[in-house]
N, C-alpha and C. Protein backbone atom coordinates (compact mmCIF):
# COMPACT_ATOMS: atom_id res chain seq x y z
N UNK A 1 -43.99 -100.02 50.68
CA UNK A 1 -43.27 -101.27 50.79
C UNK A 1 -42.36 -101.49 49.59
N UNK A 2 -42.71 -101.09 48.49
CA UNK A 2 -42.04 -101.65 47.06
C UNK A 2 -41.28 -100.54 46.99
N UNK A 3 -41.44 -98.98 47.25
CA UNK A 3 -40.31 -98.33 47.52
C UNK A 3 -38.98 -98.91 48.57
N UNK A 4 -39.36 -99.23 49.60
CA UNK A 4 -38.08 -99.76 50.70
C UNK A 4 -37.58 -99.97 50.25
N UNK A 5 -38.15 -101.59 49.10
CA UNK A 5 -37.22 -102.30 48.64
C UNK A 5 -36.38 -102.65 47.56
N UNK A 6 -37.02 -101.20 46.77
CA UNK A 6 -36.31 -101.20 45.78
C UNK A 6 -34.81 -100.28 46.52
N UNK A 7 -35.16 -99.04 47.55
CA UNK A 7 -33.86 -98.48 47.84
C UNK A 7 -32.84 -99.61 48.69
N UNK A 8 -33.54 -100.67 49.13
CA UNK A 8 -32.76 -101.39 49.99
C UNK A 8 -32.03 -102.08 48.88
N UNK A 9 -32.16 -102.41 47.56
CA UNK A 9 -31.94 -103.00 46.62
C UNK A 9 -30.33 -102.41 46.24
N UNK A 10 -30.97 -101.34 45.81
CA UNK A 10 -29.87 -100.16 45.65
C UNK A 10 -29.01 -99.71 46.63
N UNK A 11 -29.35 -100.03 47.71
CA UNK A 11 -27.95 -99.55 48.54
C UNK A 11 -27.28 -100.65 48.44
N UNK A 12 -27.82 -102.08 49.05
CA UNK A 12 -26.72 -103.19 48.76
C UNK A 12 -26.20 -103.74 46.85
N UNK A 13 -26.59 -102.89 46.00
CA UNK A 13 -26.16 -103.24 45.01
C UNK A 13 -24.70 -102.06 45.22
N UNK A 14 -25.06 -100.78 45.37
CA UNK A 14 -23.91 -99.42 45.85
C UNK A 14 -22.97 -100.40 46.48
N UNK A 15 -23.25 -100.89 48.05
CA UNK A 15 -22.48 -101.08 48.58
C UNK A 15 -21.67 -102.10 47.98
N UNK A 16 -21.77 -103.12 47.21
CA UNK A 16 -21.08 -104.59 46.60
C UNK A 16 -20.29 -103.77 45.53
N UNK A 17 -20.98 -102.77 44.94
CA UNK A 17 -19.99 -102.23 43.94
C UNK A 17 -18.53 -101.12 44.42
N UNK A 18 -18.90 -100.74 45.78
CA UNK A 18 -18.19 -99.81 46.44
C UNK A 18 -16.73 -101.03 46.93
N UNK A 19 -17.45 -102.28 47.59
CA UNK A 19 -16.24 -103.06 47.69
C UNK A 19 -15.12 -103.77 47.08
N UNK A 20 -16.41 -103.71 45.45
CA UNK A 20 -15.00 -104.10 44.24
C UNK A 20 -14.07 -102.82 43.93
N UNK A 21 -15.00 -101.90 44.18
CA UNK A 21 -13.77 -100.86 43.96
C UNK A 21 -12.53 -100.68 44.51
N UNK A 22 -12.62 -100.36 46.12
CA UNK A 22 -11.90 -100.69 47.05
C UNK A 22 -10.79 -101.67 46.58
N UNK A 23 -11.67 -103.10 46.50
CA UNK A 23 -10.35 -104.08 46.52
C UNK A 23 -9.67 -103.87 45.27
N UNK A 24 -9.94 -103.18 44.04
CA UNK A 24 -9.07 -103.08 43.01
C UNK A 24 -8.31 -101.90 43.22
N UNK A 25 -8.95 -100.66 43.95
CA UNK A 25 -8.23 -99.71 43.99
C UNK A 25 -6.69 -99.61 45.01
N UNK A 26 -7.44 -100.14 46.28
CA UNK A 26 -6.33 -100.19 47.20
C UNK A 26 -4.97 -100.66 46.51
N UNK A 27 -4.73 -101.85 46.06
CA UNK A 27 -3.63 -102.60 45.60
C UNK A 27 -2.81 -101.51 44.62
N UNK A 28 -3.15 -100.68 43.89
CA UNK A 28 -2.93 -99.95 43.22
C UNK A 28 -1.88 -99.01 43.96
N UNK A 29 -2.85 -97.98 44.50
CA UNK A 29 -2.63 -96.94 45.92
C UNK A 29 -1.35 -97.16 46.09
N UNK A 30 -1.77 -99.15 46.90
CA UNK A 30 -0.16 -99.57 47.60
C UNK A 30 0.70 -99.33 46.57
N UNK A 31 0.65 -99.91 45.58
CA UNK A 31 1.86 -100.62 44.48
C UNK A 31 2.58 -99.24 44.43
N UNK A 32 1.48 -97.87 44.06
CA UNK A 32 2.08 -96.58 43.72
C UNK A 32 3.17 -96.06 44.64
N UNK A 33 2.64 -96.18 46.01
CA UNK A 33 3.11 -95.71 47.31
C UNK A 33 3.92 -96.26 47.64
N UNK A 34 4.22 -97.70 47.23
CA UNK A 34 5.48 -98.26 47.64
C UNK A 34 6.34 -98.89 46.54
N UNK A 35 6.56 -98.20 45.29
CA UNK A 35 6.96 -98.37 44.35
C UNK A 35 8.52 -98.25 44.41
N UNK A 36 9.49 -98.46 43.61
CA UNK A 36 10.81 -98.70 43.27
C UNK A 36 11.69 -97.24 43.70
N UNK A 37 12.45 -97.35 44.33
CA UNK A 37 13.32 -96.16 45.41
C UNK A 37 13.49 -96.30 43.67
N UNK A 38 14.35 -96.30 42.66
CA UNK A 38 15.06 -96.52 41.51
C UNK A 38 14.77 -96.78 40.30
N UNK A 39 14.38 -96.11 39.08
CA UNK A 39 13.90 -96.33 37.96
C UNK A 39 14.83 -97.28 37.77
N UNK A 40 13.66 -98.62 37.03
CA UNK A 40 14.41 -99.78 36.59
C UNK A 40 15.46 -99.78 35.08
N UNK A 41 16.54 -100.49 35.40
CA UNK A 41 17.14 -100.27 34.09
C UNK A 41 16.73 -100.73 32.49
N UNK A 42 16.70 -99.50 31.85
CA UNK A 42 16.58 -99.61 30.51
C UNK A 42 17.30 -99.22 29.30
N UNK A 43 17.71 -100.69 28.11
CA UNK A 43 18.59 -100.05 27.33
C UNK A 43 17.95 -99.69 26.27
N UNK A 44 18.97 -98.92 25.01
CA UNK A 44 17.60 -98.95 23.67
C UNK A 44 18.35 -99.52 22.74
N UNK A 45 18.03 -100.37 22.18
CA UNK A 45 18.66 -101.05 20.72
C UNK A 45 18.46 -100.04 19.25
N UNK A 46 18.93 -99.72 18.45
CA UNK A 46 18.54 -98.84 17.34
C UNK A 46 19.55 -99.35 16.20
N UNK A 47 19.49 -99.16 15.20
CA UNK A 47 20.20 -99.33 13.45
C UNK A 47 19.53 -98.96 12.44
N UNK A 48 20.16 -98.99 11.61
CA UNK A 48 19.73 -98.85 10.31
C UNK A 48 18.11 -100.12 9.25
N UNK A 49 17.62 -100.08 9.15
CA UNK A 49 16.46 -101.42 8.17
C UNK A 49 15.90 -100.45 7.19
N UNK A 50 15.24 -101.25 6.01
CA UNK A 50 14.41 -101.27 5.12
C UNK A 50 14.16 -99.88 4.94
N UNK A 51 15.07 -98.48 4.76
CA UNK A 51 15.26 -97.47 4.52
C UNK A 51 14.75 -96.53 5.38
N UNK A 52 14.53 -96.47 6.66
CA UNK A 52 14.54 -96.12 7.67
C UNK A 52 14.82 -96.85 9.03
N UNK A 53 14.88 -96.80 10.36
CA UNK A 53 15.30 -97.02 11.46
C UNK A 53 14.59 -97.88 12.37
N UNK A 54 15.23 -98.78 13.12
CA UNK A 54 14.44 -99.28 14.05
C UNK A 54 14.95 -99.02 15.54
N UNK A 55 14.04 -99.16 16.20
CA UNK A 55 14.58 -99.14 17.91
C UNK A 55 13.65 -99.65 18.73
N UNK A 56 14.33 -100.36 19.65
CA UNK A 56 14.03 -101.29 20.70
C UNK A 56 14.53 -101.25 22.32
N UNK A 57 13.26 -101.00 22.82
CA UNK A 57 13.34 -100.88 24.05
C UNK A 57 13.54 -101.78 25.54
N UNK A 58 14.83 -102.25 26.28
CA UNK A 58 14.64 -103.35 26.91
C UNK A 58 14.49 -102.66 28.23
N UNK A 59 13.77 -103.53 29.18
CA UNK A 59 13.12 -102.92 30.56
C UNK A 59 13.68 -103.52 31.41
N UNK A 60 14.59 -103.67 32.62
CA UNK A 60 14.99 -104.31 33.38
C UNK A 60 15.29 -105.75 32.75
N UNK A 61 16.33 -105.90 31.53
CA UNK A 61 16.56 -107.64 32.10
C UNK A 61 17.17 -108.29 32.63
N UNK A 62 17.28 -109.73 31.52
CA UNK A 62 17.84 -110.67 32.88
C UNK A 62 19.54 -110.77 32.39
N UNK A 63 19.87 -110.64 33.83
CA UNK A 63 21.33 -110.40 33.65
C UNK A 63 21.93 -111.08 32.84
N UNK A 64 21.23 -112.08 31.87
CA UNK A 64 22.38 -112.92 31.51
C UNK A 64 22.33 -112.83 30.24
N UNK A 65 21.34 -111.50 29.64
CA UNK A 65 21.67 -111.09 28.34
C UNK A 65 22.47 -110.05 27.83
N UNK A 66 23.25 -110.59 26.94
CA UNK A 66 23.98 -109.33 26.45
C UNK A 66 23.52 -108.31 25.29
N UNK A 67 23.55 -107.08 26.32
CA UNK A 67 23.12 -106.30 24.86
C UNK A 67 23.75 -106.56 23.68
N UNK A 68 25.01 -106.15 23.51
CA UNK A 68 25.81 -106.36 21.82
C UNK A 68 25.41 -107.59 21.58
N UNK A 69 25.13 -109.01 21.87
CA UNK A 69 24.18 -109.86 21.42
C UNK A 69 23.22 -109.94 21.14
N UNK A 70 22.14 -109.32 21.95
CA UNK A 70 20.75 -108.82 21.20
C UNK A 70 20.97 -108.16 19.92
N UNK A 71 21.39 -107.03 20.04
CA UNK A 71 21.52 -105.82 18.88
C UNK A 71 22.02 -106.67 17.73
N UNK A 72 23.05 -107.58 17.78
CA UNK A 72 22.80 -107.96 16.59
C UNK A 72 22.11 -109.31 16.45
N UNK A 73 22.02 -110.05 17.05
CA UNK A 73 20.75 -110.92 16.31
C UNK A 73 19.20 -110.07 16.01
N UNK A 74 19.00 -108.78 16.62
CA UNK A 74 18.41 -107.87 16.22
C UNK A 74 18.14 -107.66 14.70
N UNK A 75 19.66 -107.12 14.49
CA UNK A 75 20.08 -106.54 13.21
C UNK A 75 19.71 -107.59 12.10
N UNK A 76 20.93 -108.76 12.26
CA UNK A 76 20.53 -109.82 11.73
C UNK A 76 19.15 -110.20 11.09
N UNK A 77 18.35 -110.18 11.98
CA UNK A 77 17.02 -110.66 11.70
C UNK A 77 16.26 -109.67 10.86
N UNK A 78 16.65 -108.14 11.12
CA UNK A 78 15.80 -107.44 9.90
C UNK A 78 16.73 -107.53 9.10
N UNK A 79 17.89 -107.70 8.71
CA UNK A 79 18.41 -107.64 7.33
C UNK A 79 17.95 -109.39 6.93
N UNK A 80 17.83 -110.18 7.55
CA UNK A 80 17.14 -111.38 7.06
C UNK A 80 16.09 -110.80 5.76
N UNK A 81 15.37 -110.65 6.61
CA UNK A 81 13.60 -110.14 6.36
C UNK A 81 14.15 -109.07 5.01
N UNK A 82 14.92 -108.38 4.76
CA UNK A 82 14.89 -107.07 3.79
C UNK A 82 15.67 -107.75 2.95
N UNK A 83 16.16 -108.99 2.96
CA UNK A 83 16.77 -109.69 1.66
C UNK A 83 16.20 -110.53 1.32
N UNK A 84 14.75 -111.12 2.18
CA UNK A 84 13.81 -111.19 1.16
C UNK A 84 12.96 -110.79 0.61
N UNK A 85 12.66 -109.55 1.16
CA UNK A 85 11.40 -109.42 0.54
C UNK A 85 11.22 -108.18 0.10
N UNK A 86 12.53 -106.96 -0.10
CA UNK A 86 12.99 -105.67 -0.43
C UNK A 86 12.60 -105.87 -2.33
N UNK A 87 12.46 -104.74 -2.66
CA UNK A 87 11.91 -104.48 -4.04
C UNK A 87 13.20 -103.23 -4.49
N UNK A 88 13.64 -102.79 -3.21
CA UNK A 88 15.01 -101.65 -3.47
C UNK A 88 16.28 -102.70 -3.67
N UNK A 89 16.13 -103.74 -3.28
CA UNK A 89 17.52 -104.35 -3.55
C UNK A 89 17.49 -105.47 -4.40
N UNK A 90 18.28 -105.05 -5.52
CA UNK A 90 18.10 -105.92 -6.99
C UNK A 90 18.65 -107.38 -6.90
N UNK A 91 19.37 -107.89 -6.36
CA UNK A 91 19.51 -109.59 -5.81
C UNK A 91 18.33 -110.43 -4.40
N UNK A 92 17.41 -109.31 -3.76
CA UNK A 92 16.80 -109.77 -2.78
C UNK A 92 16.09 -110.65 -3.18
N UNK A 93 15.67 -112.36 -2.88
CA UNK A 93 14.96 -113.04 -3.17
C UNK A 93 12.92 -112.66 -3.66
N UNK A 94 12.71 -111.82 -2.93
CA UNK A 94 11.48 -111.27 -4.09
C UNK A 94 11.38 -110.58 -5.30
N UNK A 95 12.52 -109.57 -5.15
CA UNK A 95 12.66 -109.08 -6.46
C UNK A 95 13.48 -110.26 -7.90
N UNK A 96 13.98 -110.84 -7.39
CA UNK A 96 14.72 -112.27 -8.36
C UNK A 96 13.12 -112.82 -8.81
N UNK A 97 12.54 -113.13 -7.91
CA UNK A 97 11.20 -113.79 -8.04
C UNK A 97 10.64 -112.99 -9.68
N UNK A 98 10.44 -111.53 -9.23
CA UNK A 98 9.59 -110.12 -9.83
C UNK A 98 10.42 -110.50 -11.31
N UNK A 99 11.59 -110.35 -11.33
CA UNK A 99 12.53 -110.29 -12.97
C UNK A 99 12.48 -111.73 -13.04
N UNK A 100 12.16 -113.00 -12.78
CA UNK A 100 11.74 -114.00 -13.43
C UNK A 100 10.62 -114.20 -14.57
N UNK A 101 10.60 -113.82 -15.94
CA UNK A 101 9.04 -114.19 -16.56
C UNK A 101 8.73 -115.65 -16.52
N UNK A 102 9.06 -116.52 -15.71
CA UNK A 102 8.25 -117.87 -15.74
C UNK A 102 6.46 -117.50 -15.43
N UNK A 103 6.08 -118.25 -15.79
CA UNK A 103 5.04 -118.51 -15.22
C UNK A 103 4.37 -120.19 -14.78
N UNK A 104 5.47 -121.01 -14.42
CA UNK A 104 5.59 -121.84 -13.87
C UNK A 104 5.85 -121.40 -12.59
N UNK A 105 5.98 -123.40 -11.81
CA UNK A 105 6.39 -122.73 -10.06
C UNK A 105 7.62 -122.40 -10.39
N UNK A 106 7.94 -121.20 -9.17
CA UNK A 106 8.73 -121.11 -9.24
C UNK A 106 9.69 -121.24 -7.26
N UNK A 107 10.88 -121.85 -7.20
CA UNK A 107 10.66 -122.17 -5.83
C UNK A 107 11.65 -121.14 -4.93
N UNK A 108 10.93 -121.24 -3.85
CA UNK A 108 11.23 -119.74 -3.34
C UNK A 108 11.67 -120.54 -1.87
N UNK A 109 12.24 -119.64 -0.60
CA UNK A 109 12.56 -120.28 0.40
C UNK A 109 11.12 -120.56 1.41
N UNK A 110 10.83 -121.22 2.52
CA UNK A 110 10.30 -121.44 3.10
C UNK A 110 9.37 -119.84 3.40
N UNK A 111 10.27 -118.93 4.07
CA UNK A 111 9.70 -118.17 4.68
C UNK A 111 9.25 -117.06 3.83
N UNK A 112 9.73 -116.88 2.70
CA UNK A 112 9.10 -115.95 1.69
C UNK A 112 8.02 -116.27 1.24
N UNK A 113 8.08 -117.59 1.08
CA UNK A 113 6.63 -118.33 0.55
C UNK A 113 5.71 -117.69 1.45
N UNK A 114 6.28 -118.44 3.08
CA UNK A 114 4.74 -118.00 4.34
C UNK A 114 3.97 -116.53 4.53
N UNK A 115 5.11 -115.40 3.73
CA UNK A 115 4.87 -114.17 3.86
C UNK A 115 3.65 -113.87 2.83
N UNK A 116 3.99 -114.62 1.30
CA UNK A 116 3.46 -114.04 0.53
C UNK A 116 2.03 -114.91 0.80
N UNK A 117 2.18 -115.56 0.87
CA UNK A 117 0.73 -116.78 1.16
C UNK A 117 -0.03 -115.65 2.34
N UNK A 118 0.57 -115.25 3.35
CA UNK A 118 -0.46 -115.27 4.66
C UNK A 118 -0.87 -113.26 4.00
N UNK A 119 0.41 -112.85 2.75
CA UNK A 119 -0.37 -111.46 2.01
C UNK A 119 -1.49 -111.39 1.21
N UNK A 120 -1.62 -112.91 0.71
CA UNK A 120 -2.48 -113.13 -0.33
C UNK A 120 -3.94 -113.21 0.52
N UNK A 121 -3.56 -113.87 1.52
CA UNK A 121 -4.91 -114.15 2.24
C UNK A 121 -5.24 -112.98 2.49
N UNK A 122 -4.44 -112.31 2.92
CA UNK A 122 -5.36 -110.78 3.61
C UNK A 122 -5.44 -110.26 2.31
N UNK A 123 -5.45 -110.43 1.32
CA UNK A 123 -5.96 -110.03 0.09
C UNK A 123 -7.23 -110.12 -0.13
N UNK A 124 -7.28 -111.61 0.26
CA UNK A 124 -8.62 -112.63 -0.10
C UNK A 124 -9.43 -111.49 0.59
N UNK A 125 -9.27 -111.83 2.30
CA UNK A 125 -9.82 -111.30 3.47
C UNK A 125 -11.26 -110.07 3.09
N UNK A 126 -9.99 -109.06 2.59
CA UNK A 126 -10.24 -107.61 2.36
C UNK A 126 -10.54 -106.98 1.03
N UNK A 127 -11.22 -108.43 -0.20
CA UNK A 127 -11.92 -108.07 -1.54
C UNK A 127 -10.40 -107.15 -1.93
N UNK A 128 -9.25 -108.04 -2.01
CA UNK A 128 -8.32 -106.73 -3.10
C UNK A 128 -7.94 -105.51 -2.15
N UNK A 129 -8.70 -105.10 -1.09
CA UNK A 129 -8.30 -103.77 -0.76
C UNK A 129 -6.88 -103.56 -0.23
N UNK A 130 -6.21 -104.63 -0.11
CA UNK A 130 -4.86 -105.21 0.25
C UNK A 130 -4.20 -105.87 -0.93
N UNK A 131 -3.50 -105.75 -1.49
CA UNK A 131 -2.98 -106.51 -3.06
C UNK A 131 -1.61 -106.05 -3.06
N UNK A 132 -0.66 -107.35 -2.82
CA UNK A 132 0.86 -107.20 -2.72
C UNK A 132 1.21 -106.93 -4.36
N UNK A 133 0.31 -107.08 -5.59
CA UNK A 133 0.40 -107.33 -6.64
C UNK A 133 0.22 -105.66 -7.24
N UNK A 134 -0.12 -104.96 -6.33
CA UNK A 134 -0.20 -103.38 -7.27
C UNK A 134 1.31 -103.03 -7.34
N UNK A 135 2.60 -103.46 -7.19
CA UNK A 135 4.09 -103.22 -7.53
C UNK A 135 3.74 -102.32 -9.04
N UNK A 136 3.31 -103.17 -9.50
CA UNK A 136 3.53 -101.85 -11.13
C UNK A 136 3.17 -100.80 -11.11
N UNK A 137 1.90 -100.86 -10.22
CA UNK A 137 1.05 -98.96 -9.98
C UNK A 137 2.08 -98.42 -9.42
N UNK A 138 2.60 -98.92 -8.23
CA UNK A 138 3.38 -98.16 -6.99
C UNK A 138 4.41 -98.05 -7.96
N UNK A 139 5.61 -98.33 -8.82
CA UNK A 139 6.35 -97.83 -9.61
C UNK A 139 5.59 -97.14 -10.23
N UNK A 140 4.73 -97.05 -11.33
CA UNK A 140 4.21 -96.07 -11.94
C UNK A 140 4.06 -94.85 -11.32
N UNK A 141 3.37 -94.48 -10.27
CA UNK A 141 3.68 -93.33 -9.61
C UNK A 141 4.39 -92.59 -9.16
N UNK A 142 5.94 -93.38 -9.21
CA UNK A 142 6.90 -92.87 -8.33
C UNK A 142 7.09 -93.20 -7.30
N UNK A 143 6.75 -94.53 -5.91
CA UNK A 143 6.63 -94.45 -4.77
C UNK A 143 7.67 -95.97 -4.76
N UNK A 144 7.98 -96.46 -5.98
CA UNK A 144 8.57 -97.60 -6.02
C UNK A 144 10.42 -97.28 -5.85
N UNK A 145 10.90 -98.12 -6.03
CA UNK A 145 12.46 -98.40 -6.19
C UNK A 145 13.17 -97.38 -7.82
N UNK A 146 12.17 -97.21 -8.72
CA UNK A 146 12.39 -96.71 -10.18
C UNK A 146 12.47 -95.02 -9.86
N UNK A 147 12.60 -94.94 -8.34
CA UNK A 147 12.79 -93.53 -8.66
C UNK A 147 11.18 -92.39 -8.56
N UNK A 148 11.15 -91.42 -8.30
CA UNK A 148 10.69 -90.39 -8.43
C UNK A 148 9.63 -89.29 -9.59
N UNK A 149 8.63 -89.41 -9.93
CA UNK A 149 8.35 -88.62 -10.96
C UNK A 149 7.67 -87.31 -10.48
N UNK A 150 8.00 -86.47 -11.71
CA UNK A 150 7.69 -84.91 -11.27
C UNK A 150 5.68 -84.33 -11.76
N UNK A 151 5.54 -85.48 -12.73
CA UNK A 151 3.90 -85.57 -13.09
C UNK A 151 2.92 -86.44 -12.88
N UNK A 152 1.95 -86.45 -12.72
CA UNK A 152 0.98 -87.96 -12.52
C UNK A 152 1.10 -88.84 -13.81
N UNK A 153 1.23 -89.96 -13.84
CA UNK A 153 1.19 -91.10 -15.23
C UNK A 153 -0.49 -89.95 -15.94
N UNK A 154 -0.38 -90.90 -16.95
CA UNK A 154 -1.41 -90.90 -17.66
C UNK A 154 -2.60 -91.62 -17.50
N UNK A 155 -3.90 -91.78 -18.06
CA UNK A 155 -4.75 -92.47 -17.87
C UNK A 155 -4.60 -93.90 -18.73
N UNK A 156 -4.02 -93.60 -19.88
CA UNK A 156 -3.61 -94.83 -20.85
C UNK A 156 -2.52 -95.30 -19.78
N UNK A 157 -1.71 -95.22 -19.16
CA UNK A 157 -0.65 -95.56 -18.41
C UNK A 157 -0.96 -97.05 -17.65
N UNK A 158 -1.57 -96.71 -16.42
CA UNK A 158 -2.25 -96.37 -15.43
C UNK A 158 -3.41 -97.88 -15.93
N UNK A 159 -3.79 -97.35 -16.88
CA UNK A 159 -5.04 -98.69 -17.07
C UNK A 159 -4.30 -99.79 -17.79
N UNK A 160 -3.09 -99.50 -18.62
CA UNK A 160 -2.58 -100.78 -18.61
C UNK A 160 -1.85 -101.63 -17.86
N UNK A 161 -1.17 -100.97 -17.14
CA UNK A 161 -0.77 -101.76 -15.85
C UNK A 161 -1.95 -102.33 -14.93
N UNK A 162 -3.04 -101.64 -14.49
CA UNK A 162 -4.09 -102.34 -13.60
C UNK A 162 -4.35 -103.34 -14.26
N UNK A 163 -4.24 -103.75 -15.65
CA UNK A 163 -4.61 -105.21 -15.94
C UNK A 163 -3.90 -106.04 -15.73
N UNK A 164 -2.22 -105.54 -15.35
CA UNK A 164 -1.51 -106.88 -14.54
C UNK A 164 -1.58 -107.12 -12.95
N UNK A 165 -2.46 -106.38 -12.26
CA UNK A 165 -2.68 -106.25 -10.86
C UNK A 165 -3.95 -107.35 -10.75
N UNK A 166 -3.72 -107.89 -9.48
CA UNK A 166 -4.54 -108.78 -8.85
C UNK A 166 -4.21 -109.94 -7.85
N UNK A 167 -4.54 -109.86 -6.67
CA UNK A 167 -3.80 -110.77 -6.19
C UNK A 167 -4.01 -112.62 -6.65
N UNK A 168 -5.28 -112.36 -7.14
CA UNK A 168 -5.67 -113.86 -7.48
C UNK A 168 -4.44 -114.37 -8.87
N UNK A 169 -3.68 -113.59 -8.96
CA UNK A 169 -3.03 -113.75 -10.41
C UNK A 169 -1.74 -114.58 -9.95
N UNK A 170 -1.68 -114.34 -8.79
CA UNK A 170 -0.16 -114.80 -8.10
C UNK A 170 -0.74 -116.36 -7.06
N UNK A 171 0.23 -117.07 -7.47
CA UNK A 171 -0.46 -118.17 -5.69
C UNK A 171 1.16 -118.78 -5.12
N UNK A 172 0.93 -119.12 -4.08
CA UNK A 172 1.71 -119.79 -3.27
C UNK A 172 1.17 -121.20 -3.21
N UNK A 173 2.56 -122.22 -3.21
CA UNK A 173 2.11 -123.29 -2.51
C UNK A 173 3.67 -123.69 -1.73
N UNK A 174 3.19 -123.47 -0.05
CA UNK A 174 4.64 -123.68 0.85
C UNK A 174 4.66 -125.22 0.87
N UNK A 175 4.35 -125.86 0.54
CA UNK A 175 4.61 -127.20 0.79
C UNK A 175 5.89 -127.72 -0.35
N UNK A 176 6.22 -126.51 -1.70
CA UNK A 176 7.05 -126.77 -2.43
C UNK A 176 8.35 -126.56 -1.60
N UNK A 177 8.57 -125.39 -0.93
CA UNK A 177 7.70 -124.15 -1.06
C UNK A 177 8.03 -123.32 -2.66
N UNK A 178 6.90 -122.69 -3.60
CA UNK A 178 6.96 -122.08 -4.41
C UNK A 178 6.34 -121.57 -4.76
N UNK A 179 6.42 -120.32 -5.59
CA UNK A 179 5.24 -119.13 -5.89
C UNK A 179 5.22 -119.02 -7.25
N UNK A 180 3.61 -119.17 -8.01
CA UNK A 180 3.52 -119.11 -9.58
C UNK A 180 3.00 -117.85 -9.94
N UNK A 181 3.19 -117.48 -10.41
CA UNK A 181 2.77 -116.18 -11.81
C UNK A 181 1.92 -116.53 -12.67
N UNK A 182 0.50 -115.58 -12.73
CA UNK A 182 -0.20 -116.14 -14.21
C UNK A 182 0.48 -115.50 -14.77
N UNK A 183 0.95 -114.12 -15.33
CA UNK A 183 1.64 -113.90 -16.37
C UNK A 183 2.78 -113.42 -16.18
N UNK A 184 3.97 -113.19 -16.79
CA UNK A 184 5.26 -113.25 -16.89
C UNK A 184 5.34 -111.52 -16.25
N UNK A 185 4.49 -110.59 -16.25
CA UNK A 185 5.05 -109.28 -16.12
C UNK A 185 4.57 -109.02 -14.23
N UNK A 186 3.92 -109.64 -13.96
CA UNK A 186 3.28 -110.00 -12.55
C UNK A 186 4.29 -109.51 -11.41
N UNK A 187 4.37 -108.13 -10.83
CA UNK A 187 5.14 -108.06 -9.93
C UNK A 187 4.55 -107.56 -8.58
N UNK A 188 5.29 -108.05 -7.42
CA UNK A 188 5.04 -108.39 -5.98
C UNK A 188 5.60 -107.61 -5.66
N UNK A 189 4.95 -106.59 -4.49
CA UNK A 189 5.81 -106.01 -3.49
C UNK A 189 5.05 -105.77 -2.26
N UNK A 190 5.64 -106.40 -1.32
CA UNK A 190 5.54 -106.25 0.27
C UNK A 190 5.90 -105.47 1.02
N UNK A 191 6.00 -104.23 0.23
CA UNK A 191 6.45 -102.79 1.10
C UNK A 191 4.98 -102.57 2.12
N UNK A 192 4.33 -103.38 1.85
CA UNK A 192 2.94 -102.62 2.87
C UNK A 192 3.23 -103.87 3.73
N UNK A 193 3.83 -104.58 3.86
CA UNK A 193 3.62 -105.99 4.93
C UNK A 193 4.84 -106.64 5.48
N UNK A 194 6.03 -106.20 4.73
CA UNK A 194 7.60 -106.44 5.17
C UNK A 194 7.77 -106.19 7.11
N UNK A 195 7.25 -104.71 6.74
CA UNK A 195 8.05 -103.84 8.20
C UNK A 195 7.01 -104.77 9.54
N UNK A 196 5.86 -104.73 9.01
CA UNK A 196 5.38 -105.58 10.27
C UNK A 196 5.77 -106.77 10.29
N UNK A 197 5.92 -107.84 9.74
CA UNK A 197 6.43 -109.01 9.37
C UNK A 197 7.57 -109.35 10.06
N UNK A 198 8.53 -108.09 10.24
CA UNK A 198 10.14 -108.29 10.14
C UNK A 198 10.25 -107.78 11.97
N UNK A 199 8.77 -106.96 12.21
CA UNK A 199 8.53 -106.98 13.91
C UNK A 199 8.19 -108.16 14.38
N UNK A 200 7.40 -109.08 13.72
CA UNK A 200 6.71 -110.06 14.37
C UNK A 200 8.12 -111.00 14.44
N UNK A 201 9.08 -111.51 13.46
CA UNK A 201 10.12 -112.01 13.26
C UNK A 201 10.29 -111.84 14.69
């Protein structure tokens, strides 16, 4: 008896699962089988950003956009983003920030502020393992704007700069909006958080 009903169990559990299949699969089947006589139209947007390339893919739209209008409010918008927050270009509003030694506020635009605030947090987040504030290491090595080196720094190097690293050393407050420096040599770079930033843009 307790055999029956455990197989009777099991077939109508089979069978209930056999009918969700069905109804998810069929629709599929159809969609495949009666899919588009015509690959839908697609354009690609591409240029120049932040020392390599971007490109963008549009899928069937709506007629009433113009590509050469996209492409450049495209453009537009990452050269927005790379004039503020570029460390290669010596007038970009972060690097002005970087060659400031205040260590007062100092006031910055709205959206540079929101960048560096929401970097700091994922600073917080991730104990340091994220720190927009290692700029001096990343020059020290060579990986910065200063160019290229052919040897590793030194260990004396190397440990005096890590004592100007930290993200707790830097703060934002967007309500100025403005960003303070504990000490005057304190430099920022958002090369690890720009390029996504300037996608989400």
């Amino acid at each position: 008896m307790l055999r029956t009903r455990y197989s009777a169990n099991r077939v109508a559990t089979y069978t209930s699962h056999m009918r969700i299949v069905i109804m998810v699969a069929l629709p599929c089947l159809l969609l495949c089988a009666c899919g588009p006589s015509s690959p839908l139209p697609q354009y690609e947007l591409s240029g120049p950003t932040m020392g390599t390339t971007f490109s963008v893919k549009v899928v069937a739209p709506q007629s009433a956009i113009a590509m050469d209008d996209l492409q450049l409010v495209l453009q537009q918008t990452l050269d927005t983003t790379e004039q503020l927050t570029s460390t290669y270009i010596e007038q970009s509003e972060l690097s002005l920030f970087n060659s400031n030694p205040s260590t007062d506020w100092v006031n910055v635009s709205q959206q540079l502020c929101h960048a560096v605030e929401k970097a700091l947090a994922l600073g917080q987040r991730t104990g340091g393992a994220f720190d927009i504030t290692v700029g001096p290491l990343v020059n020290l090595w060579g990986f910065g704007p200063h160019g290229d080196r052919d040897e590793p720094p030194s260990d004396a190097d190397i440990n005096a700069l890590a004592a100007q690293v930290g993200f707790e050393k830097l703060q934002a407050n967007c309500e100025l909006p403005a960003l303070r420096k504990q000490h005057a040599n304190l430099y920022a770079d958002l090369s690890g958080w720009a390029k996504g930033f300037a996608v989400d843009e």
